[in-house]
Protein backbone atom coordinates (compact mmCIF):
# COMPACT_ATOMS: atom_id res chain seq x y z
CA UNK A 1 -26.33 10.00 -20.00
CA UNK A 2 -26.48 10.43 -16.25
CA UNK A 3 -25.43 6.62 -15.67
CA UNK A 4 -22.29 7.22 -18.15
CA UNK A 5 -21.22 9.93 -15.65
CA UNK A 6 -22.35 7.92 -12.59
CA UNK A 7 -19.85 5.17 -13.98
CA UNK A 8 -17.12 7.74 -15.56
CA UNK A 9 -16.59 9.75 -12.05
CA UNK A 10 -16.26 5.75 -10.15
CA UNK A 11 -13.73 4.45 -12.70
CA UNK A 12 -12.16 8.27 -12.38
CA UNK A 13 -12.51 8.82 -16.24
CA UNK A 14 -13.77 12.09 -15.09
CA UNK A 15 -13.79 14.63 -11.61
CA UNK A 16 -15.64 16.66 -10.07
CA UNK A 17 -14.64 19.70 -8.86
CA UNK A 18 -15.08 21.17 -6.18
CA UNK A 19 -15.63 17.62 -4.42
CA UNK A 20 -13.91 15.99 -2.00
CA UNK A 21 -15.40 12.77 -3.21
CA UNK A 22 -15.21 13.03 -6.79
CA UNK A 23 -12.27 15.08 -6.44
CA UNK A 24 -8.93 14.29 -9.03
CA UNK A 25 -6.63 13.07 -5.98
CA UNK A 26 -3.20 13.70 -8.25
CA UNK A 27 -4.49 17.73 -7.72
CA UNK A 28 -3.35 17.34 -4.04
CA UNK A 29 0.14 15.69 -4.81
CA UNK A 30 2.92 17.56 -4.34
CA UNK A 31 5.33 18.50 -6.78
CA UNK A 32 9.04 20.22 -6.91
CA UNK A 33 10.38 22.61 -4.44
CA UNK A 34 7.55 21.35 -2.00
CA UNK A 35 8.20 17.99 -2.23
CA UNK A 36 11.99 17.76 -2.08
CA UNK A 37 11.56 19.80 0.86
CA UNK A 38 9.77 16.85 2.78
CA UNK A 39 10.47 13.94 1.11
CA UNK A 40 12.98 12.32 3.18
CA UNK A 41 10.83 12.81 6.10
CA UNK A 42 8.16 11.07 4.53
CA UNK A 43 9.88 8.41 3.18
CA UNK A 44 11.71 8.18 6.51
CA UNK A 45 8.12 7.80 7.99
CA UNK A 46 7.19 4.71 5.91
CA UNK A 47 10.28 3.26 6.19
CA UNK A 48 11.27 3.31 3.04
CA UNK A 49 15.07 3.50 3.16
CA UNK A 50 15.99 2.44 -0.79
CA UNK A 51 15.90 5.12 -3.32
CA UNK A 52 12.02 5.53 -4.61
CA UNK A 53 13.05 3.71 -8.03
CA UNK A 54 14.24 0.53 -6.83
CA UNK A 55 11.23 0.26 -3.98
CA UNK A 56 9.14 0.65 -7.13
CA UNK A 57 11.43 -1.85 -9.09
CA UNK A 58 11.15 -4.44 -6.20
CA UNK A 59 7.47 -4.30 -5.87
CA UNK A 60 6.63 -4.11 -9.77
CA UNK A 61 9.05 -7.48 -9.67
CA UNK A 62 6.94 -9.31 -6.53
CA UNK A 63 3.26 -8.09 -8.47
CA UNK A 64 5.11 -9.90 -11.62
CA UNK A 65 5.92 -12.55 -9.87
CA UNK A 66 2.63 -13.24 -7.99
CA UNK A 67 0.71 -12.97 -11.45
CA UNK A 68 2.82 -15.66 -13.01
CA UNK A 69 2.20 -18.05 -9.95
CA UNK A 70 -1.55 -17.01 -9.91
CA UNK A 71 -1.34 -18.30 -13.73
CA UNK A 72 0.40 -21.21 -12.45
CA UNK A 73 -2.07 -22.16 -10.30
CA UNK A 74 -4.96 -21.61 -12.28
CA UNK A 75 -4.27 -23.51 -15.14
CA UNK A 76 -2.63 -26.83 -12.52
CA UNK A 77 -6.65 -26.26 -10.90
CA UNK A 78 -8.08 -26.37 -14.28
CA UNK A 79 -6.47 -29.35 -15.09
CA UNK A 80 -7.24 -31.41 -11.95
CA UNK A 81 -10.94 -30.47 -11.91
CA UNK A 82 -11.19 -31.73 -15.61
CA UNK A 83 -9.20 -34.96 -14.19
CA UNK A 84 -11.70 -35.87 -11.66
CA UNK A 85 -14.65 -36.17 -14.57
């Protein structure tokens, strides 16, 4: 039982609170009012000058993109380490 929750709070199936370690990190987040009030500043700070959605659009299309070349790759090596036998 005790390894279950060992393994549930490191995957974060489960928090503990109060815990800075074990913590649920979405609980800090801010939300609303709060965040409107700063986001510009903060995405000013990372440089982020595109709206939110298309910085997430351009970067869920470059992780697609890297996982079809990974594929690629793997199945060209596959291939040439079966050649060589």
């Amino acid at each position: 039982m005790l390894e279950h929750l060992i393994r549930s709070l490191t995957i974060r199936d489960v928090f503990a609170s109060p815990s800075l370690r074990w913590a649920d990190p979405r609980a800090h987040l801010l939300a609303g009012a709060q965040w409107e009030a700063i986001a510009q500043d903060v995405l000013a700070s990372l440089s982020l000058t595109d709206p939110v959605q298309k910085h997430l659009n351009d970067k869920v299309l470059a992780l697609d993109a890297a996982w079809k070349q990974m594929a690629a790759r793997l199945e060209e090596a596959a291939r040439t380490r079966w050649s060589r036998w």
